[in-house]
Protein backbone atom coordinates (compact mmCIF):
# COMPACT_ATOMS: atom_id res chain seq x y z
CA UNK A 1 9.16 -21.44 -19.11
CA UNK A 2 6.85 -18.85 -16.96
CA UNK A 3 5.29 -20.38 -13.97
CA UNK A 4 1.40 -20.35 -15.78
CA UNK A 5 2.36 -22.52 -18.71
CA UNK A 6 4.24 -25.01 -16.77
CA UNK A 7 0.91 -25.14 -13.91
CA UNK A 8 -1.18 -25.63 -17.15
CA UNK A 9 0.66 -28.70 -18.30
CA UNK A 10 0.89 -30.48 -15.27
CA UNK A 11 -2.58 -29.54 -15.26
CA UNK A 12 -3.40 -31.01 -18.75
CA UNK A 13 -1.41 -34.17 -17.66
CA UNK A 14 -3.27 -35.21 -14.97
CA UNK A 15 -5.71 -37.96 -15.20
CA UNK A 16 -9.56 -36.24 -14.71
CA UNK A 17 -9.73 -37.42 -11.41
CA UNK A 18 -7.08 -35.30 -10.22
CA UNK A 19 -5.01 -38.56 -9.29
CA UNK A 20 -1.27 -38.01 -9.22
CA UNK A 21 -0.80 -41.01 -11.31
CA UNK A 22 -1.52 -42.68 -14.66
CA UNK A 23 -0.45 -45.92 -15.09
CA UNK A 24 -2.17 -48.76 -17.55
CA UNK A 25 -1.05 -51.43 -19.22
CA UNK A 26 0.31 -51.88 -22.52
CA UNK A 27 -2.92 -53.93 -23.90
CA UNK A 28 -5.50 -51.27 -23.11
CA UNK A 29 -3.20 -47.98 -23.83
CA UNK A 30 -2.76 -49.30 -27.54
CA UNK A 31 -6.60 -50.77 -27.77
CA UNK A 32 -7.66 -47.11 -26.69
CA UNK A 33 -5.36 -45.50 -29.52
CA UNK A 34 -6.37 -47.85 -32.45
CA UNK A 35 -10.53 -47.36 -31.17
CA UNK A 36 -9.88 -43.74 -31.35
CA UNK A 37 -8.42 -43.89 -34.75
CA UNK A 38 -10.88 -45.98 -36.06
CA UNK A 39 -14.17 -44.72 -34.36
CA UNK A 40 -13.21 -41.06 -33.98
CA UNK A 41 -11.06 -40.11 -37.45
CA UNK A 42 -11.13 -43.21 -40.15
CA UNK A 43 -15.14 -43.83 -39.99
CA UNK A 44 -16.19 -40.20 -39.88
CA UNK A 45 -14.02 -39.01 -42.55
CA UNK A 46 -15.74 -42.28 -44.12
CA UNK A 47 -19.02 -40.69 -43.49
CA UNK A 48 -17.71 -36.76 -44.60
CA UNK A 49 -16.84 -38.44 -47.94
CA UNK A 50 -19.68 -40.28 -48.64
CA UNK A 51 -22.32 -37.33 -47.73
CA UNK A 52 -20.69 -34.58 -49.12
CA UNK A 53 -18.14 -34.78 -51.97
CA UNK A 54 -20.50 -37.28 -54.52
CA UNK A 55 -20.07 -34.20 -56.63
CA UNK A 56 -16.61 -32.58 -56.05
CA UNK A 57 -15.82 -29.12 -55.99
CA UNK A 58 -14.79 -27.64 -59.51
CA UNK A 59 -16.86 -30.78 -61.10
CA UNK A 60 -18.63 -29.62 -63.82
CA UNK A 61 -21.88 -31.66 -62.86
CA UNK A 62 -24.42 -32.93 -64.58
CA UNK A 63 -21.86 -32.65 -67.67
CA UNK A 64 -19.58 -34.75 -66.02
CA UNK A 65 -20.84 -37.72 -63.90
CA UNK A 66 -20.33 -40.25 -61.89
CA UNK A 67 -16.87 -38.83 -59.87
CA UNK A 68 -15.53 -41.79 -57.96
CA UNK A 69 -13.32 -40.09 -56.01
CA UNK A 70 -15.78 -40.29 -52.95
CA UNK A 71 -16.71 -43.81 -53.23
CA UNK A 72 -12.44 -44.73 -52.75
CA UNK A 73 -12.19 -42.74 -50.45
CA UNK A 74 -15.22 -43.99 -48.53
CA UNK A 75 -14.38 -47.68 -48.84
CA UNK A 76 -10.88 -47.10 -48.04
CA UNK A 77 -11.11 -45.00 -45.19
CA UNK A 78 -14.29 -47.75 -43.91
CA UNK A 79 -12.07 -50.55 -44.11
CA UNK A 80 -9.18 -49.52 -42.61
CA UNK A 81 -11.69 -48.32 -39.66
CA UNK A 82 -13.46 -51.67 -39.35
CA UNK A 83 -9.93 -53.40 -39.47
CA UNK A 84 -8.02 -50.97 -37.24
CA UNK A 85 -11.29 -51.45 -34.56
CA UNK A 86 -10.93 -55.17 -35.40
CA UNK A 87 -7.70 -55.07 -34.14
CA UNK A 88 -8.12 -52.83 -30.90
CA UNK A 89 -11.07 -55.86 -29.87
CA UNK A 90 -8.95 -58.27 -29.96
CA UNK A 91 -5.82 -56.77 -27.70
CA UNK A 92 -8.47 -55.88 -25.18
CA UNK A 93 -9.79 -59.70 -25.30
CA UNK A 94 -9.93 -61.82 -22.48
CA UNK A 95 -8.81 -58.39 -20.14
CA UNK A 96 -12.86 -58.29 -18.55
CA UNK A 97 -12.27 -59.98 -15.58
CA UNK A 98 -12.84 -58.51 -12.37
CA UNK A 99 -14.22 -55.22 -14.43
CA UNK A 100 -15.98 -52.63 -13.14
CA UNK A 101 -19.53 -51.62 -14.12
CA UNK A 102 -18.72 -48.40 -16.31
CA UNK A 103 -16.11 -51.14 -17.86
CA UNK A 104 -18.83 -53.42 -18.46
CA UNK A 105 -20.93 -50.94 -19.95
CA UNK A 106 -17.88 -50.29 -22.19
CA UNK A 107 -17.37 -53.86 -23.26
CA UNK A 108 -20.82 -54.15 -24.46
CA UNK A 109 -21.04 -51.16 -26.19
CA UNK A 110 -17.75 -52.14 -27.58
CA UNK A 111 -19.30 -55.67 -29.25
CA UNK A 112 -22.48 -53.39 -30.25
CA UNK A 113 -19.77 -51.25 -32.62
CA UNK A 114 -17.72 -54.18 -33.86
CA UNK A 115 -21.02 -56.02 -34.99
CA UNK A 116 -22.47 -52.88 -36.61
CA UNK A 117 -18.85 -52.07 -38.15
CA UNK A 118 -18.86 -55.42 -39.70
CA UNK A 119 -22.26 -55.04 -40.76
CA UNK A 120 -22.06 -51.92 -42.77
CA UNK A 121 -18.81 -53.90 -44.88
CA UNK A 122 -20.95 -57.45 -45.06
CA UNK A 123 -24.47 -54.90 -46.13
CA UNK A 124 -21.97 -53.28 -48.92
CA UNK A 125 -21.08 -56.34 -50.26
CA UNK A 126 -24.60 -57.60 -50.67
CA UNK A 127 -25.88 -54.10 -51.74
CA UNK A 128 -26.46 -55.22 -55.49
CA UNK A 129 -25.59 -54.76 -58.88
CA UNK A 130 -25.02 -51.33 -60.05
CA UNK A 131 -26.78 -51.23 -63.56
CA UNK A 132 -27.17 -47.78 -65.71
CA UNK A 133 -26.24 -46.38 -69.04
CA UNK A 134 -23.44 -47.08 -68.67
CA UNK A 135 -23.38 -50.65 -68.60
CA UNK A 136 -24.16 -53.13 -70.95
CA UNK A 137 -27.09 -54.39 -69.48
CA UNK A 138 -28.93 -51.14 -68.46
CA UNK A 139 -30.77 -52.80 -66.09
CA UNK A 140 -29.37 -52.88 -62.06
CA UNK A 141 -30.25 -52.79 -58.54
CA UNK A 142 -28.95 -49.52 -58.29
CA UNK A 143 -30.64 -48.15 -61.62
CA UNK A 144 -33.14 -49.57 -61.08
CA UNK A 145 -33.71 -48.77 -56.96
CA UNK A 146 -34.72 -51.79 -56.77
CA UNK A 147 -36.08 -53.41 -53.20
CA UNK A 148 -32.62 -54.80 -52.18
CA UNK A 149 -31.40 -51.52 -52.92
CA UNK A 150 -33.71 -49.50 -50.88
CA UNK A 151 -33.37 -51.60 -47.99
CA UNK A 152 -29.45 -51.32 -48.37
CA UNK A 153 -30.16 -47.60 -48.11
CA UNK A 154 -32.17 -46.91 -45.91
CA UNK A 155 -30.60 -49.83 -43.16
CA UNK A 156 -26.55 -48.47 -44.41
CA UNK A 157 -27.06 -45.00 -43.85
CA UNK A 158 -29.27 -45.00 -40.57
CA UNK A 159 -26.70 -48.13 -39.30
CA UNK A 160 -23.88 -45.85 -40.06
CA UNK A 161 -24.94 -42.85 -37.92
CA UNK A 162 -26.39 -44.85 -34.91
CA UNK A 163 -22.54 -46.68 -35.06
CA UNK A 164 -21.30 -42.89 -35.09
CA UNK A 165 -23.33 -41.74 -32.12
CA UNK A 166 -22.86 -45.11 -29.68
CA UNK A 167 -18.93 -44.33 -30.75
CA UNK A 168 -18.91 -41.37 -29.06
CA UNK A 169 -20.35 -42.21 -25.94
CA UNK A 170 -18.06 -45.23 -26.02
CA UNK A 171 -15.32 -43.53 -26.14
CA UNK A 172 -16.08 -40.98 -23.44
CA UNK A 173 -17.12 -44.59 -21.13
CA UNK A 174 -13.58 -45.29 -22.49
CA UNK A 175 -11.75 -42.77 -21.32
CA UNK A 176 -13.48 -42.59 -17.84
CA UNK A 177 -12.55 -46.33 -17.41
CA UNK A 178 -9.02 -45.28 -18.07
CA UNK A 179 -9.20 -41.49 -16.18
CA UNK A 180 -7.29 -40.69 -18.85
CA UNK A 181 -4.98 -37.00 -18.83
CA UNK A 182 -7.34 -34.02 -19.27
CA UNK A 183 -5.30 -33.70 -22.37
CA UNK A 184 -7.25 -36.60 -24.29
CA UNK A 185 -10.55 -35.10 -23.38
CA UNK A 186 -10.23 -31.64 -24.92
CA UNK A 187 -8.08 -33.30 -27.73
CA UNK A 188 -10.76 -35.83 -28.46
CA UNK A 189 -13.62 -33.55 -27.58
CA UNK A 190 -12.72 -30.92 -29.99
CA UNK A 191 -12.16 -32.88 -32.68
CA UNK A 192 -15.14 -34.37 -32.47
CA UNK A 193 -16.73 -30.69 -32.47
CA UNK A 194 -13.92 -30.03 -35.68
CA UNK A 195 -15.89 -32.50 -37.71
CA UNK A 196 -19.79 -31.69 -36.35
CA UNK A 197 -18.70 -28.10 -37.40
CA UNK A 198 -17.19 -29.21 -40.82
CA UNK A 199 -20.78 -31.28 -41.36
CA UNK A 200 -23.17 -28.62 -40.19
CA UNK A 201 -21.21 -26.01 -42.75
CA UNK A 202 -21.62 -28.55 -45.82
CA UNK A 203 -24.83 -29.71 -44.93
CA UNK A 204 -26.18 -25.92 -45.37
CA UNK A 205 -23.75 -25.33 -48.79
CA UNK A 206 -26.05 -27.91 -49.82
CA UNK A 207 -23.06 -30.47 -50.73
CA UNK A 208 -25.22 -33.37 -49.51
CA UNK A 209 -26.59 -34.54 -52.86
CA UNK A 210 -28.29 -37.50 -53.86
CA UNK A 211 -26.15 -40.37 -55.01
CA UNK A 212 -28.51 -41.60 -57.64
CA UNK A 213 -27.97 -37.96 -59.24
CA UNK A 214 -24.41 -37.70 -58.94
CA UNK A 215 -23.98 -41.22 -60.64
CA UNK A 216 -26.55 -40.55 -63.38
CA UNK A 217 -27.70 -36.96 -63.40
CA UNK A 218 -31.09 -34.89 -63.18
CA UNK A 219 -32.82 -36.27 -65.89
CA UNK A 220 -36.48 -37.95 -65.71
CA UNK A 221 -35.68 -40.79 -68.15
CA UNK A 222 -33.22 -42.19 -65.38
CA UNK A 223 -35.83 -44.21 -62.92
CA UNK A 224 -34.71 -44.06 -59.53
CA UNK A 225 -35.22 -39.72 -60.35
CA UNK A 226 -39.05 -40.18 -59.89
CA UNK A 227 -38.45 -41.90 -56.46
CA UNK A 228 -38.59 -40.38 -53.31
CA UNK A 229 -35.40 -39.59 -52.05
CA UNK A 230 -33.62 -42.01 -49.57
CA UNK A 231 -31.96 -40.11 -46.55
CA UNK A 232 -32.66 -37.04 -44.43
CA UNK A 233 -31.14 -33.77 -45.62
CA UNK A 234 -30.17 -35.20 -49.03
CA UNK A 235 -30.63 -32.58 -51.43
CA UNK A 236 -31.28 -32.98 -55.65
CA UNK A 237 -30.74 -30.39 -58.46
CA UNK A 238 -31.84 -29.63 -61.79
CA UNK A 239 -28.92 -28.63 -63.66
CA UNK A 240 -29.89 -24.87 -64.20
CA UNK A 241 -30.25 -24.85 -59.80
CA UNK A 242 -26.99 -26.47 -59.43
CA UNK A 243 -25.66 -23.82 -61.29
CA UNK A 244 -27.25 -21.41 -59.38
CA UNK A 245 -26.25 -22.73 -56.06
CA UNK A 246 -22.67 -22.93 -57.21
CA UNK A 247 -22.83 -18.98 -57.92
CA UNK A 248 -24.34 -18.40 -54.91
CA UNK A 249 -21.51 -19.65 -52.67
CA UNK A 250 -19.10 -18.31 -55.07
CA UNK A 251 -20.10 -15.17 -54.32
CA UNK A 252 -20.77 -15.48 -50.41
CA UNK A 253 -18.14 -13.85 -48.58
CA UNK A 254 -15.84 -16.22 -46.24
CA UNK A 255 -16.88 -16.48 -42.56
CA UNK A 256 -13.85 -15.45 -40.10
């Protein structure tokens, strides 16, 4: 091994303070992993799924509707997130004493995230029933958009991305706390800048449409169509513009 690589690794295994050491214990090394894998990977691929695969590609939407691929993959992917943080709070419970200030500042922010993780599962259970043409009834909270269901809306989606944005700067606290290897910053920092590129490239394809839509298509007879969208950048199609859009990016070239 040439003399640059090897200077580069010792270099990447330092901690960011240039300390010649990292040492911590067992407890926090595994409650960093499992926050990381919950906060930085399992919730945000919740999030990708939800936003922008309610219509997958190839679909053939509005002839075919109501694709639940997104919605298992969202709750699955939530769960496991809440339950894998769940886990991560409780090996690091009890370890506060004698904690330093940026540790404090971590701890809290830490509560903040499992109370608004548990929220978003406790909001989804209480979100109300579904309804449509598809069911017997017709009627629904969802159909419907009723009150209950705009308030789940509007309070699970805006929850969601404050939880996503306090994660982040909880796990940078996090890894100061620990002065962990350079390694785990650039690893963690460009993954997070993986998935804000990933977002920012389907949020302009337009693949952010409105869940009402996907479920139960364009049409005016469906009621929650003449309501004002719920969400920012949520798009919704006519079937003909659909169409259109789906030629358009068919025929735009790839980016290298």
């Amino acid at each position: 091994m040439s003399a640059l690589p090897a200077a580069l690794i010792d270099w990447l295994l330092l901690p960011l303070s240039g300390a010649t050491d990292h040492r911590i214990a067992p407890w926090a090394s595994w409650h960093g992993r499992l926050m990381v894998l919950a906060w930085a990977v399992l919730l945000p691929l919740g999030v990708m799924a939800a936003r922008f695969f309610k219509v997958m590609p190839g679909q053939d939407w509005p002839r075919r509707l109501d694709h639940k691929a997104w919605w298992h993959a969202h709750r699955a992917l939530q769960y496991a997130g809440v339950a894998v943080m769940s886990l991560g709070i409780v090996l690091a419970w009890g370890h506060a004493a004698g904690a330093t200030a940026l540790a404090r500042w971590h701890g809290w922010l830490g509560w903040i995230l499992l109370a608004l993780g548990w929220l978003q599962v406790v909001g989804g259970w209480l979100r109300g029933s579904k309804g449509g043409p598809s069911d017997a009834t017709l009627r629904g909270d969802h159909y419907d958009m009723s009150l209950r269901r705009r308030v789940f809306e509007r309070l699970h989606k805006a929850l969601g991305y404050l939880a996503l944005a306090l994660a982040m700067l909880t796990i940078t606290l996090g890894l100061a706390v620990a002065d962990a290897p350079r390694w785990m910053w650039l690893g963690i920092a460009a993954w997070w800048m993986l998935w804000l590129a990933g977002f920012v490239r389907l949020q302009r394809r337009g693949r952010c449409i409105d869940t009402y839509q996907a479920i139960w298509g364009p049409g005016d007879e469906h009621p929650g169509n003449r309501m004002p969208v719920i969400g920012w950048g949520v798009r919704r199609y006519s079937a003909e513009a659909w169409a259109r859009r789906m030629r358009e990016l068919r025929r735009t070239p790839p980016i290298h």
